[in-house]
Protein backbone atom coordinates (compact mmCIF):
# COMPACT_ATOMS: atom_id res chain seq x y z
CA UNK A 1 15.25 -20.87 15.65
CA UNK A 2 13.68 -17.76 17.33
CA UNK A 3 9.89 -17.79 16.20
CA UNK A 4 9.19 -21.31 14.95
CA UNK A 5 9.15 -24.99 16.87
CA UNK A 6 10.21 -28.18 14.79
CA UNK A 7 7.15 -30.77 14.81
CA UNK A 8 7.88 -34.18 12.78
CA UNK A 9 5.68 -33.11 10.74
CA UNK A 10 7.39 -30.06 9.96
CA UNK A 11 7.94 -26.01 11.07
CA UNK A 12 5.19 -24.25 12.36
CA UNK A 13 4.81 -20.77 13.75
CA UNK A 14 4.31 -20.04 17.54
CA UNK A 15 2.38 -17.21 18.02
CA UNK A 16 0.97 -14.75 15.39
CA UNK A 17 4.53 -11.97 15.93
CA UNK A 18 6.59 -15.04 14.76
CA UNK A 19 8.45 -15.67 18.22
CA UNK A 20 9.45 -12.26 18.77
CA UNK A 21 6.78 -10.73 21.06
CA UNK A 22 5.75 -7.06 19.99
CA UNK A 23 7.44 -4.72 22.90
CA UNK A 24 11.04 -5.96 21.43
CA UNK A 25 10.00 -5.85 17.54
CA UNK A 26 8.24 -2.58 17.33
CA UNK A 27 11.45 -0.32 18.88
CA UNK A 28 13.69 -2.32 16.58
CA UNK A 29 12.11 -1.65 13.47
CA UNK A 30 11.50 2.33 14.59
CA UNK A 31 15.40 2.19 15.18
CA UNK A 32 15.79 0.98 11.30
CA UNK A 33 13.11 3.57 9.71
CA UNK A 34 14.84 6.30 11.80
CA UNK A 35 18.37 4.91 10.23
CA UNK A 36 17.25 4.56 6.98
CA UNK A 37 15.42 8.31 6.90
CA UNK A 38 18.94 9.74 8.16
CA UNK A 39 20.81 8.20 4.98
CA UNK A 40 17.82 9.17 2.54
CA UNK A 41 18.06 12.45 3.77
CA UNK A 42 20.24 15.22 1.37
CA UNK A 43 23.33 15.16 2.75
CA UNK A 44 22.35 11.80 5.03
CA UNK A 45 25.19 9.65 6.72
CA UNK A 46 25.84 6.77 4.98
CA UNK A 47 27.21 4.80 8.18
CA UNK A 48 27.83 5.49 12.04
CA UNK A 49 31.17 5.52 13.84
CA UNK A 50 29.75 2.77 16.38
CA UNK A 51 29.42 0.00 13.68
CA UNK A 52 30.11 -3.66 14.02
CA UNK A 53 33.48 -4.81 11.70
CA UNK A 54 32.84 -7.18 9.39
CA UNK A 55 35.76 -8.89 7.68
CA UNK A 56 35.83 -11.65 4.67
CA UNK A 57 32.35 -10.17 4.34
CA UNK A 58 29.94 -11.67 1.20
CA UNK A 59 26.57 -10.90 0.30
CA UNK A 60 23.79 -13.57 0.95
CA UNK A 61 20.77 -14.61 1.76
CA UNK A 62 18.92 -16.47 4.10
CA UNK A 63 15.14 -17.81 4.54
CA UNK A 64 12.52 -15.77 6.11
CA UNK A 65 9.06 -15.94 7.16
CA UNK A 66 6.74 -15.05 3.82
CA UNK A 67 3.52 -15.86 2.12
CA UNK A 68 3.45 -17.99 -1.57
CA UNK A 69 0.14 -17.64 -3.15
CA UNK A 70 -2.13 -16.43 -5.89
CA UNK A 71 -2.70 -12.74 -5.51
CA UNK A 72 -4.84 -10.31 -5.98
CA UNK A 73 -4.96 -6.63 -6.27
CA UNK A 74 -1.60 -6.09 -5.83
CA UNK A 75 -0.49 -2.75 -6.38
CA UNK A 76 3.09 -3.48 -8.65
CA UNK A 77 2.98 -7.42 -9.05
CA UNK A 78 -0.15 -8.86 -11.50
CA UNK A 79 -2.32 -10.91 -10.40
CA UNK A 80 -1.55 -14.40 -9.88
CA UNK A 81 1.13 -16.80 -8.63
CA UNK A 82 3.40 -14.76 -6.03
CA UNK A 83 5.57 -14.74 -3.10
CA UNK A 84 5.54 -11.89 -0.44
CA UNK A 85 8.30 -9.87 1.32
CA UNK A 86 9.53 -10.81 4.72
CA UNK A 87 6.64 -12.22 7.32
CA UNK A 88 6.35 -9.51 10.37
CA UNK A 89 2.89 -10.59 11.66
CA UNK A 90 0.27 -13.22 11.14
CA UNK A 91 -3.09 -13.57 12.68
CA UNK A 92 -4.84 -16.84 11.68
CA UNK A 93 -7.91 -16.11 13.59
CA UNK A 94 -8.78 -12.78 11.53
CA UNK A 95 -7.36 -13.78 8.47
CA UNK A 96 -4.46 -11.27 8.05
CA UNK A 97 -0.98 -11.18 7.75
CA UNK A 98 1.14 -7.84 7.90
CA UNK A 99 4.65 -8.09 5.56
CA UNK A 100 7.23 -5.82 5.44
CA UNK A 101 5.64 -3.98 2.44
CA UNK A 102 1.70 -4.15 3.02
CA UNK A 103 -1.28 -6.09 4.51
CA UNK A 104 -2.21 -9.01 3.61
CA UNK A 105 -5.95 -10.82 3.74
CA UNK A 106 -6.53 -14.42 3.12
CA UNK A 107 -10.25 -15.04 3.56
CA UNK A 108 -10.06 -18.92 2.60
CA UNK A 109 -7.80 -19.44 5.33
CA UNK A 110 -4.05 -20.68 5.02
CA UNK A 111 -3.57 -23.90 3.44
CA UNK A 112 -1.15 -25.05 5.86
């Protein structure tokens, strides 16, 4: 499992870019905002000619790397009892995490 170590106590995270070390995550995730701005755009491609085949494809889902918590100030979600989108970056030390969606600040520290 790329990004977390098995303790017998339980998971825990390596380092604060979740085992995959900035230099390969950034250019990825530039790759899939340029992809995703080509099919938004009028008249955008909805697929590329070089594409992996799939076959007996289904829709699923898997676990990823999030927050549960009660929150506050959230711009679409009231506040209280919530669960954040995917987990990109976590930095215990200041007290921030950075999701997929927005920044995230726990000042009483992570629970766990």
């Amino acid at each position: 499992m790329s990004g977390f170590a098995a303790e017998s106590e339980g998971i825990y995270m390596m380092d604060k870019w979740l085992g995959t070390p900035p230099d390969l995550i950034i250019p990825r995730l530039r790759s899939l905002v340029e992809d995703l701005e080509r099919v938004a755009a009028p008249g955008g491609v909805a697929g590329v000619n070089d594409a992996v085949i799939i076959k007996n494809c289904i829709l699923t889902s898997r676990s990823v790397p999030c927050l549960i918590g009660q929150m506050h100030g959230h711009p679409t979600i009231k506040d209280g009892a919530g669960i954040t989108s995917e987990l990109f970056y976590l930095d215990r030390k200041r007290r921030v995490a950075r999701t997929l969606s927005r920044w995230y600040r726990f000042d009483d520290g992570l629970l766990i």
